[in-house]
Protein backbone atom coordinates (compact mmCIF):
# COMPACT_ATOMS: atom_id res chain seq x y z
CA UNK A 1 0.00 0.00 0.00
CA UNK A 2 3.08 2.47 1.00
CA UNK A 3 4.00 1.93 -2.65
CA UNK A 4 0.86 3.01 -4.18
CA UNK A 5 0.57 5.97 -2.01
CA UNK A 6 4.03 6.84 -2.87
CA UNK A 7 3.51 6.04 -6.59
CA UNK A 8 0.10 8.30 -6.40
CA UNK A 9 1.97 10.89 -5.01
CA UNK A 10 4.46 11.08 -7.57
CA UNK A 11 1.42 10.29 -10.41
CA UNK A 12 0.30 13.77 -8.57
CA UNK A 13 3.48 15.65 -8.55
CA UNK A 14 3.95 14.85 -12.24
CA UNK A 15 0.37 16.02 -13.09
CA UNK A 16 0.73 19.55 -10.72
CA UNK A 17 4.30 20.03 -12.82
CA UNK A 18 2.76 19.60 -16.49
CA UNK A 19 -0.25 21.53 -15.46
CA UNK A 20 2.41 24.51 -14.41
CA UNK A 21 4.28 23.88 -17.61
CA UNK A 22 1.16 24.43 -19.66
CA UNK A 23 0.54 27.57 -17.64
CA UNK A 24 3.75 28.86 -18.15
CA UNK A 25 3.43 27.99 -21.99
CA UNK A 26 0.04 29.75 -21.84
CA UNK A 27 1.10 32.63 -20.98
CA UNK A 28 4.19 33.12 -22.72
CA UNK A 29 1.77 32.56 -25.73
CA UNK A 30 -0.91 35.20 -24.46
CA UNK A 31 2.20 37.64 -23.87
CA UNK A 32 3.28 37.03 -27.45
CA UNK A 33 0.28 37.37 -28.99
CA UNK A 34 0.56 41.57 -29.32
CA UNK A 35 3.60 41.39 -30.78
CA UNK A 36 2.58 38.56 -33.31
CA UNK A 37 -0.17 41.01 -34.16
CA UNK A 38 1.71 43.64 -34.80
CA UNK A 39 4.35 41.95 -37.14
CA UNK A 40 0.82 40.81 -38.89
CA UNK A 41 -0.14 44.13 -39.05
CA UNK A 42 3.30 45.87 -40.34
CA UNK A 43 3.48 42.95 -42.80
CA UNK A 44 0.25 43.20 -43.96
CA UNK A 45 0.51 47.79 -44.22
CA UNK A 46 4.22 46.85 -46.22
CA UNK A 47 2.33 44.47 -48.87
CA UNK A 48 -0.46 46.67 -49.34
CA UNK A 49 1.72 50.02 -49.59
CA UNK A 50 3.55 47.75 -52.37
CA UNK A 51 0.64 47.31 -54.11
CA UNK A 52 -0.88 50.67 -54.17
CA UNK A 53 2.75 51.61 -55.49
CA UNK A 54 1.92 48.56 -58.52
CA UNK A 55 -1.54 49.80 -59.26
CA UNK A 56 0.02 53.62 -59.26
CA UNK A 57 2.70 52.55 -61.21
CA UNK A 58 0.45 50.93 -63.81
CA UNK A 59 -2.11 53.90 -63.97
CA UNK A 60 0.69 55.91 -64.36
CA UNK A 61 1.80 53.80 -67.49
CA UNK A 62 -1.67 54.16 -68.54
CA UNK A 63 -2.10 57.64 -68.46
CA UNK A 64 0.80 58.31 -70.52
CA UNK A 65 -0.17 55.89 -73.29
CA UNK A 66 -3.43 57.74 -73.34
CA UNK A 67 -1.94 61.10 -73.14
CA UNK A 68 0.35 59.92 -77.08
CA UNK A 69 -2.84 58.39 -78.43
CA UNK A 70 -5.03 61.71 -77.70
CA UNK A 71 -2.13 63.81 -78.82
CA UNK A 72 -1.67 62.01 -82.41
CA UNK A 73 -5.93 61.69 -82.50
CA UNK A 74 -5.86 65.82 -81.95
CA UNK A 75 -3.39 66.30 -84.22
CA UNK A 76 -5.36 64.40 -87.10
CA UNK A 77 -8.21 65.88 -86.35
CA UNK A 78 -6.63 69.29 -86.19
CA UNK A 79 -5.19 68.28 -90.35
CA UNK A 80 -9.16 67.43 -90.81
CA UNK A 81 -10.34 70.70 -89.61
CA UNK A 82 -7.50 72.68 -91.32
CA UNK A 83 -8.51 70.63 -94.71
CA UNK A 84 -12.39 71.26 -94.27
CA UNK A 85 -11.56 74.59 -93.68
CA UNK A 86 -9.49 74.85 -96.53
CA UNK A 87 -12.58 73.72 -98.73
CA UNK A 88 -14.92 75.89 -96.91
CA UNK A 89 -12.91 79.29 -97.29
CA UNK A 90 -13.78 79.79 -100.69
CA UNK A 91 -17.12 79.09 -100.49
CA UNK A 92 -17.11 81.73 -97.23
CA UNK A 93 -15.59 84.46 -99.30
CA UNK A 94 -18.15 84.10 -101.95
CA UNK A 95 -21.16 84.39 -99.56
CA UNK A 96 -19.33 87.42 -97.63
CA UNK A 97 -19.20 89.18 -101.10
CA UNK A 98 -23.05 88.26 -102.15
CA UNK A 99 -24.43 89.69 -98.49
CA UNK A 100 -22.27 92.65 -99.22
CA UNK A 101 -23.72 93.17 -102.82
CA UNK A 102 -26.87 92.26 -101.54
CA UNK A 103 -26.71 95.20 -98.69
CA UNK A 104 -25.19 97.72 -101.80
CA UNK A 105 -28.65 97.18 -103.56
């Protein structure tokens, strides 16, 4: 009987030890858990700034390819106009002239 009291007690001793072990482990991991959180957070602000600088990068990109393509569309349509009104002035002068004869009658 003295040796299962004795191996009871140390049964007991080994269960009050682990229990204090997994209180000491759950605490160190409740203590770490801020910190954790905050390299998550820091991580996560540093991938996302990296991607706003992507997209910003690529509208950028964007913006200048639409910048040449208006430029060479305004540019034809400024040789349109300047042809049209080429045909037109002629045509202009001749109707100034007729309202001005008409008006001399």
């Amino acid at each position: 009987m003295s040796n299962r009291l004795s191996s009871l007690l140390s049964s007991e001793e080994m269960a009050r030890e682990k229990v204090e072990e997994a209180t000491r482990e759950a605490r160190r991991i409740r203590t770490g858990i801020p910190a954790e959180v905050s390299k998550i957070e820091n991580e996560y602000a540093s991938e996302l700034q990296k991607y706003e600088k992507t997209g910003m990068s690529k509208v950028h990109d964007e913006l200048v390819l639409l910048e040449e393509k208006q430029k060479v569309n305004l540019e034809k349509r400024k040789k349109d106009l300047d042809s049209i009104s080429g045909n037109i002035a002629p045509r202009a002068v001749e109707l100034i002239r007729s309202a001005i004869e008409g008006e001399k009658r």
